[in-house]
Protein backbone atom coordinates (compact mmCIF):
# COMPACT_ATOMS: atom_id res chain seq x y z
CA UNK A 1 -15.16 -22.54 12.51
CA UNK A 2 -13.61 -21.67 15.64
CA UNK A 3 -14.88 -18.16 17.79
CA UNK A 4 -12.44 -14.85 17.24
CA UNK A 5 -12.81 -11.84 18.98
CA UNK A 6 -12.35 -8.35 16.39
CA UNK A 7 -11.13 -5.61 18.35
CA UNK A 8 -11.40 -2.07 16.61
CA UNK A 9 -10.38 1.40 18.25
CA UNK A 10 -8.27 4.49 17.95
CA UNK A 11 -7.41 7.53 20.23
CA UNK A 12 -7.05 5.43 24.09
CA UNK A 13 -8.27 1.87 22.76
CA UNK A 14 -4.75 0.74 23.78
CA UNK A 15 -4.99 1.64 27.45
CA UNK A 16 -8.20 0.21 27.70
CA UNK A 17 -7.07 -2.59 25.63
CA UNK A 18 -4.67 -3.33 28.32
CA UNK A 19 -6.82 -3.18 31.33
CA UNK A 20 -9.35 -5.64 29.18
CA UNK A 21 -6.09 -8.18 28.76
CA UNK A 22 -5.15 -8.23 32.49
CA UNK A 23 -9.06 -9.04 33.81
CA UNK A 24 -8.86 -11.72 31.25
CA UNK A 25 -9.13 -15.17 33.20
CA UNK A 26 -6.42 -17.93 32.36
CA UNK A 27 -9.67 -20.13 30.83
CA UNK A 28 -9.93 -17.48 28.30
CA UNK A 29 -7.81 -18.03 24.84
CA UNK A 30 -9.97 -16.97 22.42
CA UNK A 31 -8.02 -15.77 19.50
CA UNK A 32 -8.16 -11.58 19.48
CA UNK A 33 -7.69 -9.73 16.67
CA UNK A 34 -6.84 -5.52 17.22
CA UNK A 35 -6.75 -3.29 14.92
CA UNK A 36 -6.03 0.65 15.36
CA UNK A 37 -5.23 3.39 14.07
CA UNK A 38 -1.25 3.80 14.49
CA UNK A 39 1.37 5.66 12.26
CA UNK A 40 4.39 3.74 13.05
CA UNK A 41 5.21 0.30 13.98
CA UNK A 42 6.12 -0.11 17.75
CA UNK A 43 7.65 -3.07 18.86
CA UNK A 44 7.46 -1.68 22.29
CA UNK A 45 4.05 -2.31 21.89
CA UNK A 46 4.25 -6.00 21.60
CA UNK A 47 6.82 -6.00 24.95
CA UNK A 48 3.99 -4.12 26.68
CA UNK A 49 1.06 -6.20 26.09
CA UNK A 50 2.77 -9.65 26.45
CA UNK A 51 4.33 -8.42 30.15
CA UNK A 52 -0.03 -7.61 30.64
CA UNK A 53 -1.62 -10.64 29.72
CA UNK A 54 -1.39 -14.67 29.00
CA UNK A 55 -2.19 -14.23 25.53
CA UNK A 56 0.76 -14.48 23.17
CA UNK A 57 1.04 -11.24 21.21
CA UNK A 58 2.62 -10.57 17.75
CA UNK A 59 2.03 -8.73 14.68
CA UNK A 60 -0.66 -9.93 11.86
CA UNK A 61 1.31 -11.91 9.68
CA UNK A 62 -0.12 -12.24 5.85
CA UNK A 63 -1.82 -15.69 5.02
CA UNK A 64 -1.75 -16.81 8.95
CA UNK A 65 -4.92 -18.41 10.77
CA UNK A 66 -5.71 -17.14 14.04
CA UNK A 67 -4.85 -19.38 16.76
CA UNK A 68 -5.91 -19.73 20.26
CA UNK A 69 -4.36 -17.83 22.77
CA UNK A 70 -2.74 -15.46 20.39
CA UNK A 71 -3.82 -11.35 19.89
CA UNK A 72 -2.54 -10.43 17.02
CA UNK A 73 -1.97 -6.33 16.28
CA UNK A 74 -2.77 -5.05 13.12
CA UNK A 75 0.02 -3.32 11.16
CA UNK A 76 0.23 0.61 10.35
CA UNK A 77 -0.60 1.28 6.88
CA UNK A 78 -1.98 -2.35 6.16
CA UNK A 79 -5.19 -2.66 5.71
CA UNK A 80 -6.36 -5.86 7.77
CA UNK A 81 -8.80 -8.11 6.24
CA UNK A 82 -9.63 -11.89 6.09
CA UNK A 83 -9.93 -14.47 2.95
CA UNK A 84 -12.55 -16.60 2.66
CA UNK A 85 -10.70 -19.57 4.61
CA UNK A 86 -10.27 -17.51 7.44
CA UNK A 87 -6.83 -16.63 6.75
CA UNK A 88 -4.70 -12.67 7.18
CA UNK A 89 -4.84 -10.30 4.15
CA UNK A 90 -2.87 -7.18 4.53
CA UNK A 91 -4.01 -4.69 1.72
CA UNK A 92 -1.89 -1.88 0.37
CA UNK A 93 -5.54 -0.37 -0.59
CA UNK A 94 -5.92 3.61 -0.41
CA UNK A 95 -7.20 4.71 2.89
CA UNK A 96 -10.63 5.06 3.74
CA UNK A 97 -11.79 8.19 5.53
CA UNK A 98 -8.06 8.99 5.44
CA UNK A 99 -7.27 6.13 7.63
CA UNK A 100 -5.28 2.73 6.91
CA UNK A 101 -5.93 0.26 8.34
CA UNK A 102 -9.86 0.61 8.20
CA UNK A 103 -11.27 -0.79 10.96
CA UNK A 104 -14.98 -0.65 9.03
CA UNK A 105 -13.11 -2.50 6.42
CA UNK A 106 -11.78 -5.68 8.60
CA UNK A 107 -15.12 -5.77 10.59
CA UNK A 108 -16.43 -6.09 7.02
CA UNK A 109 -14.51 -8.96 5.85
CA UNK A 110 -14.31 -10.59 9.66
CA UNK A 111 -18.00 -10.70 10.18
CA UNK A 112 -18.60 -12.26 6.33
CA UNK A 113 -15.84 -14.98 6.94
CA UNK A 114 -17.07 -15.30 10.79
CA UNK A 115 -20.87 -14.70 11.12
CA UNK A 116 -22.00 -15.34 14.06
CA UNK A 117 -18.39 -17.24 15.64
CA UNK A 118 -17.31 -13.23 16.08
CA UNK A 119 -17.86 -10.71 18.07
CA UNK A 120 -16.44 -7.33 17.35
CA UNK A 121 -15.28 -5.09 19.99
CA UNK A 122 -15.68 -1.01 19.90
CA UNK A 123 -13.11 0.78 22.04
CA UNK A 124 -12.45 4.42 22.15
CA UNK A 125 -11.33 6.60 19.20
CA UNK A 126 -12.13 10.37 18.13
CA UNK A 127 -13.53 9.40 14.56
CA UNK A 128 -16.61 6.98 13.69
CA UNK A 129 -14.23 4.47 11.48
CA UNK A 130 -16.46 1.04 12.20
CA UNK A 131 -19.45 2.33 13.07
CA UNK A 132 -21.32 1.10 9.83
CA UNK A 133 -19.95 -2.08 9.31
CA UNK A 134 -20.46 -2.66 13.14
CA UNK A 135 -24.17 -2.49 12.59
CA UNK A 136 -24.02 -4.15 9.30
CA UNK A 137 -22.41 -6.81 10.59
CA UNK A 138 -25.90 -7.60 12.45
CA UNK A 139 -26.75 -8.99 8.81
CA UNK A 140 -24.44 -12.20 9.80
CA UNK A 141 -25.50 -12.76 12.81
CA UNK A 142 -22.58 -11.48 14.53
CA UNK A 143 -22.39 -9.77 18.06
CA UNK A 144 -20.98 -6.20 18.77
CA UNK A 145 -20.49 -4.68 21.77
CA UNK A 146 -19.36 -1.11 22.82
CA UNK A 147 -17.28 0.95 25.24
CA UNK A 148 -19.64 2.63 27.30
CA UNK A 149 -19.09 6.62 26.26
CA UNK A 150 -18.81 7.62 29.66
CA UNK A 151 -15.93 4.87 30.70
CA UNK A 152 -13.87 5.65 27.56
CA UNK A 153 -11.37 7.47 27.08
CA UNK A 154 -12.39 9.14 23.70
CA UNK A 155 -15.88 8.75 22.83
CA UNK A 156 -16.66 9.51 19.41
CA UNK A 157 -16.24 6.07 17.76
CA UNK A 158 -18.19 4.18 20.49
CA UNK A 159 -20.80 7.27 20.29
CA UNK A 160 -20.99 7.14 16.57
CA UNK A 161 -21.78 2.99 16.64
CA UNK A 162 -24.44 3.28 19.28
CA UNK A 163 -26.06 6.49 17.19
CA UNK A 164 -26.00 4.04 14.10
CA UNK A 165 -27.38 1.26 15.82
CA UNK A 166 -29.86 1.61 18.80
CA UNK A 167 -29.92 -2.17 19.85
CA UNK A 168 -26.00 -2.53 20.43
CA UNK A 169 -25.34 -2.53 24.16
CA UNK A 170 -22.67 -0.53 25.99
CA UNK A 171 -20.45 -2.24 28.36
CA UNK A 172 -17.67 -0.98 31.17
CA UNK A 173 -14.37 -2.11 30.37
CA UNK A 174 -15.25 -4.54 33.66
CA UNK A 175 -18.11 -5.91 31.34
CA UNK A 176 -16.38 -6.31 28.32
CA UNK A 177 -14.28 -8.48 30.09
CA UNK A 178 -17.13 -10.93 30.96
CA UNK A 179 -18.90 -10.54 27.44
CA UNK A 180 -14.98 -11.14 25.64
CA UNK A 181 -14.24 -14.25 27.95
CA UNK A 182 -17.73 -15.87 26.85
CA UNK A 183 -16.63 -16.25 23.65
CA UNK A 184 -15.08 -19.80 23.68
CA UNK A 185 -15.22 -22.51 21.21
């Protein structure tokens, strides 16, 4: 199974989001995955981020693979999760701690499908949605890593991981760079 990259976030992830996609080196094409917490759906969004990097970047489509070079955005109101193949399930579900998409509930599914081919990214956000599957992801053998509190812009979700779990690392967006573009295969 190829490596994916799980990005979760709220409140600022996308402006950090973008500075991560422009640092990304060309040799990088690791498929990224991004899911937030957004009310509407903003194509403007997808104009943005494909004038910032060389990644290809589109909406989640349902029963899609993730490819190389491709970040895909999760959709408002959908949750995001992944079958057993490794494919896109958008979920209708009810929200979890009033939010939809759950980012705890697509690290869940990613790091069960993915194990230890993922690595889940914690950007900023002003609630702790992904904090416990972050660290129960650990179970799979998957990697986490985390906005340092002090470079992000809101610091509550990346706060809330690191208080869960003591052994995940905190990286500047500079770092998660490096630790995002070592995920190849």
């Amino acid at each position: 199974m190829s490596k994916i990259v799980g990005i979760g976030g709220s409140l600022g992830s996308l402006e950090e989001l973008k500075i991560i996609l422009k640092a990304l080196p060309e040799s990088c094409d690791t498929p990224l995955i991004y899911v937030f917490h957004q009310r509407t759906s903003n194509s403007n969004i997808i104009i943005d981020l494909n004038k910032t990097s060389h990644y290809v970047v589109k909406f989640v489509k349902n029963g899609a693979s993730p490819q190389k070079n491709t970040l895909y955005i999760s959709l408002p109101d959908f949750h995001l999760l992944f079958s057993v193949n490794g494919k896109f399930i958008l979920s209708k579900k009810e929200a979890i701690d009033y939010t939809r998409p759950s980012i705890n509930l697509f690290f869940k599914t990613a790091s069960h499908v993915f194990k230890e081919n993922l690595l889940l990214v914690v950007l900023s956000g002003s609630n702790k949605d992904g904090a416990v599957e972050a660290k129960n992801s650990l179970r799979n053998g998957t990697s986490v890593a985390v906005i340092s509190p002090q470079n992000s812009i809101s610091p509550r979700m990346p706060l809330s991981v690191l208080k869960l779990e003591e052994s995940f690392k905190s990286y500047s967006l500079e770092k998660l760079v490096s630790v995002i573009s070592e995920m190849r295969g």
